[in-house]
C-alpha atoms as a PDB file:
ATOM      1  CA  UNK A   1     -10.259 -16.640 -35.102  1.00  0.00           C
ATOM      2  CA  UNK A   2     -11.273 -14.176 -38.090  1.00  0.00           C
ATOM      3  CA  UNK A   3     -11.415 -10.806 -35.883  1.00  0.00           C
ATOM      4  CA  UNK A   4     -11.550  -8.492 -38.864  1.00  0.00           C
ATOM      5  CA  UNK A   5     -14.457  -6.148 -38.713  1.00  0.00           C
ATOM      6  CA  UNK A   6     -14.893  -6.286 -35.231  1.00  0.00           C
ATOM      7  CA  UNK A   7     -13.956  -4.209 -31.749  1.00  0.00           C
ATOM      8  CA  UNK A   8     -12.554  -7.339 -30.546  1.00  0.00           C
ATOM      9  CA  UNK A   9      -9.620  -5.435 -28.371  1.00  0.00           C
ATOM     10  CA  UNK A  10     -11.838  -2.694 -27.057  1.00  0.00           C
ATOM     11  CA  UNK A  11     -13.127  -3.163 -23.533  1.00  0.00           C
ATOM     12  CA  UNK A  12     -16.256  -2.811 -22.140  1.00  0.00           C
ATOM     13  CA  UNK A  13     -14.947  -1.403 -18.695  1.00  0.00           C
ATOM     14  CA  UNK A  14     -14.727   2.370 -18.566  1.00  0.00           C
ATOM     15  CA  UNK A  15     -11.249   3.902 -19.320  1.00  0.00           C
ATOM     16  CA  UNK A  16      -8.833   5.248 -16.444  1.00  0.00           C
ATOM     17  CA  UNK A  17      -5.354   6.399 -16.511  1.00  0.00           C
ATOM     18  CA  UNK A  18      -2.958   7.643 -13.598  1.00  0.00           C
ATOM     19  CA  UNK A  19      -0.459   9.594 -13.528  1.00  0.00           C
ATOM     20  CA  UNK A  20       1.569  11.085 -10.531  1.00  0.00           C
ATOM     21  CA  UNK A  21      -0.970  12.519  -8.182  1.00  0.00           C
ATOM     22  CA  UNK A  22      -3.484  12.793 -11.351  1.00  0.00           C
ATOM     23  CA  UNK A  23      -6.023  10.363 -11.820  1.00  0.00           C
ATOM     24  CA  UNK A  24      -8.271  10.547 -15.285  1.00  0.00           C
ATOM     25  CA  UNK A  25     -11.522   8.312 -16.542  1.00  0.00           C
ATOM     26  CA  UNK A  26     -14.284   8.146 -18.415  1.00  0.00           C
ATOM     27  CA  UNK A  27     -17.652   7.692 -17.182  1.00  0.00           C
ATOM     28  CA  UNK A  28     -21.151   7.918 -19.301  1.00  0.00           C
ATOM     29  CA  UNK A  29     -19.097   9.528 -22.274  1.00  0.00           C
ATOM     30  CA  UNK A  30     -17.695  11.909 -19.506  1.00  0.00           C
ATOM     31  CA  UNK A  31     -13.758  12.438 -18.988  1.00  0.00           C
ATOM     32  CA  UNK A  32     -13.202  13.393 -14.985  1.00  0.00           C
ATOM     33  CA  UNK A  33      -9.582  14.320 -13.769  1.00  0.00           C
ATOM     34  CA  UNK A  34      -8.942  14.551 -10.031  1.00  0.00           C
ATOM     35  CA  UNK A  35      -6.013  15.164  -8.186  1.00  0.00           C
ATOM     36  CA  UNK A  36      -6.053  11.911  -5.724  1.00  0.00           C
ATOM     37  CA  UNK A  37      -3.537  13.444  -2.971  1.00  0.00           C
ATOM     38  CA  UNK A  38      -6.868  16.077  -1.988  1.00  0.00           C
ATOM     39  CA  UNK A  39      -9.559  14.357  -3.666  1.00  0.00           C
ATOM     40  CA  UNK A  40     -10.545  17.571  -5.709  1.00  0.00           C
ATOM     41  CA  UNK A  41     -11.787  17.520  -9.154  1.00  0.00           C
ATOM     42  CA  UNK A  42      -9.305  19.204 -11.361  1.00  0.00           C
ATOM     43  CA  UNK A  43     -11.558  19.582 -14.799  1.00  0.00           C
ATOM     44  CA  UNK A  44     -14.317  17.431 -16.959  1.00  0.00           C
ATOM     45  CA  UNK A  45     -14.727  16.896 -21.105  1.00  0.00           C
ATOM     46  CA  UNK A  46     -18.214  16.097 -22.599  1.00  0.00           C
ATOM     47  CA  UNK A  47     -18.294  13.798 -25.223  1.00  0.00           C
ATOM     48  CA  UNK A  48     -14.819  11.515 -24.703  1.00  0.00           C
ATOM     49  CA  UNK A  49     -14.698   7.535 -25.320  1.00  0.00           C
ATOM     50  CA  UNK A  50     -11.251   6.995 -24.600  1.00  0.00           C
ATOM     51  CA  UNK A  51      -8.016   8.578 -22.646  1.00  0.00           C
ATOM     52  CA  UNK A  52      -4.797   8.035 -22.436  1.00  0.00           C
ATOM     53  CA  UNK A  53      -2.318  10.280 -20.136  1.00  0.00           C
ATOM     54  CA  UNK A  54       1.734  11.611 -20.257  1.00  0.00           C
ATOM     55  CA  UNK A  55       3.089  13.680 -17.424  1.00  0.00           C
ATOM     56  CA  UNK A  56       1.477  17.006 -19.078  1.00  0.00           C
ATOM     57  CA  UNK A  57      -1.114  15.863 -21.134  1.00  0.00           C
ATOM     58  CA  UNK A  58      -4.631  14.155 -21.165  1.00  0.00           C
ATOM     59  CA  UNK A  59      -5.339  12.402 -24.723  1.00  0.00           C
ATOM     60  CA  UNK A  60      -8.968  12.310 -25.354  1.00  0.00           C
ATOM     61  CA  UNK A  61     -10.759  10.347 -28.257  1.00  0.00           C
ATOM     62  CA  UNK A  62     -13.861  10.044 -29.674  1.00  0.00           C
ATOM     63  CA  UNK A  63     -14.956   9.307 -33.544  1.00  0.00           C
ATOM     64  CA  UNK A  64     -12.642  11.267 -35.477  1.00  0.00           C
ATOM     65  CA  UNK A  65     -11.064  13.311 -33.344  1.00  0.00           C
ATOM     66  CA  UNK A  66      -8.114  13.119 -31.096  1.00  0.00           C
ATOM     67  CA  UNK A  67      -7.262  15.728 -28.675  1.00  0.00           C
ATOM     68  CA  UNK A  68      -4.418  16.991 -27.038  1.00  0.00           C
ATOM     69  CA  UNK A  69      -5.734  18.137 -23.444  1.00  0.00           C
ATOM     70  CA  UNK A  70      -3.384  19.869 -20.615  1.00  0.00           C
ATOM     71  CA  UNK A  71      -3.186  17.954 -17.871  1.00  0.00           C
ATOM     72  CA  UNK A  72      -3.329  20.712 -15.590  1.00  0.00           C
ATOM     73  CA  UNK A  73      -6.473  22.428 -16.789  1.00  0.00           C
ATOM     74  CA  UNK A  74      -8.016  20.914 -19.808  1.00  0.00           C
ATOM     75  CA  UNK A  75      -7.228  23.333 -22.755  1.00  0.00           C
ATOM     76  CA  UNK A  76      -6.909  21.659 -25.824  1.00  0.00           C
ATOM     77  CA  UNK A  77      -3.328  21.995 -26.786  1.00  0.00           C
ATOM     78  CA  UNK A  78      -3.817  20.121 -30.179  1.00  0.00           C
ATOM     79  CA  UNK A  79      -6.601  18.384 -32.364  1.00  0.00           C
ATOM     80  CA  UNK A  80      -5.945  15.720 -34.538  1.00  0.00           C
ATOM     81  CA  UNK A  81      -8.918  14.285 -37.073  1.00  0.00           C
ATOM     82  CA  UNK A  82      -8.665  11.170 -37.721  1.00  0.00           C
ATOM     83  CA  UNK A  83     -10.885   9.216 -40.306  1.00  0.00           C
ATOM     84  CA  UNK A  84     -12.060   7.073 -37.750  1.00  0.00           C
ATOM     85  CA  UNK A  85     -10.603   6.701 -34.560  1.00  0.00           C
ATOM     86  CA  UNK A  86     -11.716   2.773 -32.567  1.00  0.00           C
ATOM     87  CA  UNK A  87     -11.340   4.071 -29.535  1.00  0.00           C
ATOM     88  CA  UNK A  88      -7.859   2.297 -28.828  1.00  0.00           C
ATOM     89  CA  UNK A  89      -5.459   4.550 -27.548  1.00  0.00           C
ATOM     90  CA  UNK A  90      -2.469   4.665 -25.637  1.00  0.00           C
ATOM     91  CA  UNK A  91       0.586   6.945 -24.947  1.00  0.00           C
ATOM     92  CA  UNK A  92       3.914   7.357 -23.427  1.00  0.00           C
ATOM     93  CA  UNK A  93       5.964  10.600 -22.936  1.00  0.00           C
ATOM     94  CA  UNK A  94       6.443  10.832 -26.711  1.00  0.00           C
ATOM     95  CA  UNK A  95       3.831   8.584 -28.717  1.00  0.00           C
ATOM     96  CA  UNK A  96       0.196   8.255 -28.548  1.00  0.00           C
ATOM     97  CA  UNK A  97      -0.653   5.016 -30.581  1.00  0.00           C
ATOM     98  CA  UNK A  98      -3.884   5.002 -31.590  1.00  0.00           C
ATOM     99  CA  UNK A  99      -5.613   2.220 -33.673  1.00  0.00           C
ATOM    100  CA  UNK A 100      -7.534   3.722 -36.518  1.00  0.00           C
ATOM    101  CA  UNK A 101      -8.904   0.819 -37.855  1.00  0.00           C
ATOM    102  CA  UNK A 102      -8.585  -2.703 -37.185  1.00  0.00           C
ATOM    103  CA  UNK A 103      -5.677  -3.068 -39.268  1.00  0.00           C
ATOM    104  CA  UNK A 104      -3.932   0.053 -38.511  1.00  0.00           C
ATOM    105  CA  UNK A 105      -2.127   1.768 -36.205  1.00  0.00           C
ATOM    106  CA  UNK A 106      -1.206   5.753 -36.259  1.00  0.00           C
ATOM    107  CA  UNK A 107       1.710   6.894 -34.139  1.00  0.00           C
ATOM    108  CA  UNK A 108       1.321  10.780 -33.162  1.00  0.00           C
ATOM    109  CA  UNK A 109       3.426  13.188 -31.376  1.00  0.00           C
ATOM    110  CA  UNK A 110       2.380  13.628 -27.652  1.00  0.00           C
ATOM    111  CA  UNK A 111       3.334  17.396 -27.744  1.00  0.00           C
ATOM    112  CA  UNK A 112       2.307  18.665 -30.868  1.00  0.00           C
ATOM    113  CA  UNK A 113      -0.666  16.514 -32.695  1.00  0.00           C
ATOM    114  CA  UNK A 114       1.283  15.392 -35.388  1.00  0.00           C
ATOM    115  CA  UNK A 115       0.758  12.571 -36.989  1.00  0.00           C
ATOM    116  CA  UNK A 116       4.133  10.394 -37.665  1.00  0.00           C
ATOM    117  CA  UNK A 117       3.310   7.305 -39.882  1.00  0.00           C
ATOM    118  CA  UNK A 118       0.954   4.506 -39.687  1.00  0.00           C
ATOM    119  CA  UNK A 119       1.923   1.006 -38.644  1.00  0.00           C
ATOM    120  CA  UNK A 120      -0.232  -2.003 -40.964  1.00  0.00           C
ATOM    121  CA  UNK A 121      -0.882  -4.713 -37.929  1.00  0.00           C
ATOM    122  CA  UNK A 122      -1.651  -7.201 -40.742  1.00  0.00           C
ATOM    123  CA  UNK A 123       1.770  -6.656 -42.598  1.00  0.00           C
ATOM    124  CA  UNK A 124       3.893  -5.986 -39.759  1.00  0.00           C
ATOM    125  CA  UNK A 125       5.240  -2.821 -41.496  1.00  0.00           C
ATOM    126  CA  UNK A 126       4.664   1.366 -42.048  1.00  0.00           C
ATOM    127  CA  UNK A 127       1.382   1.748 -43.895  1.00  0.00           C
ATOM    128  CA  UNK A 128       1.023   4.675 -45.773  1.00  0.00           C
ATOM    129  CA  UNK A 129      -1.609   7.414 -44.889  1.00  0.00           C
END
């Protein structure tokens, strides 16, 4: 199967990450984060298509921009433009991984924003920027 040009690995159910006592998703282009222990609403971000979550921060996406959001209260700690971001992203402590285009992967610091190198799916190897 030929999935080239295509959103074949993005999902049509709504994004939601946990983490902790935090739980984060993404409803009518609306990022909600609630702490699940009280039931409260912590914050909410306008205009998100995808998250991902770490212990301290909330990554948000949408076309050409990731963000860097603190967990805690939802001030950007970073932005990161991106020529066009699919809406793929995930994250650990250290790494978001966020597919850029359906051939390519970027791998950027959790902390800081920064971009580390770009990972060609199709060759198996670091693509250059």
């Amino acid at each position: 199967t030929d999935l080239k040009g295509t959103d074949a690995f993005r999902s049509s159910r709504p994004p939601i990450a946990a983490k902790g006592d935090v739980v984060a998703w993404v409803d009518s282009s609306v990022l909600r984060v609630a702490d699940v222990t009280s039931g409260k609403p912590l914050w909410k971000r306008e205009g998100v298509e995808d998250l991902a979550m770490t212990k301290s921060v909330v990554v948000a996406s949408r076309d050409g921009l990731i963000e860097g959001l603190d967990l805690a209260t939802g001030t950007s700690k970073w932005k990161l433009g991106i020529d066009h971001c699919s809406g793929s992203i995930a994250a650990d402590e250290d790494t978001i991984v966020a597919r850029v285009d359906p051939e390519t992967l970027a791998l950027i610091d959790t902390q800081t924003g920064k971009e580390r190198f770009r990972f060609d799916l199709e060759r198996g190897r670091r693509a250059s920027k």
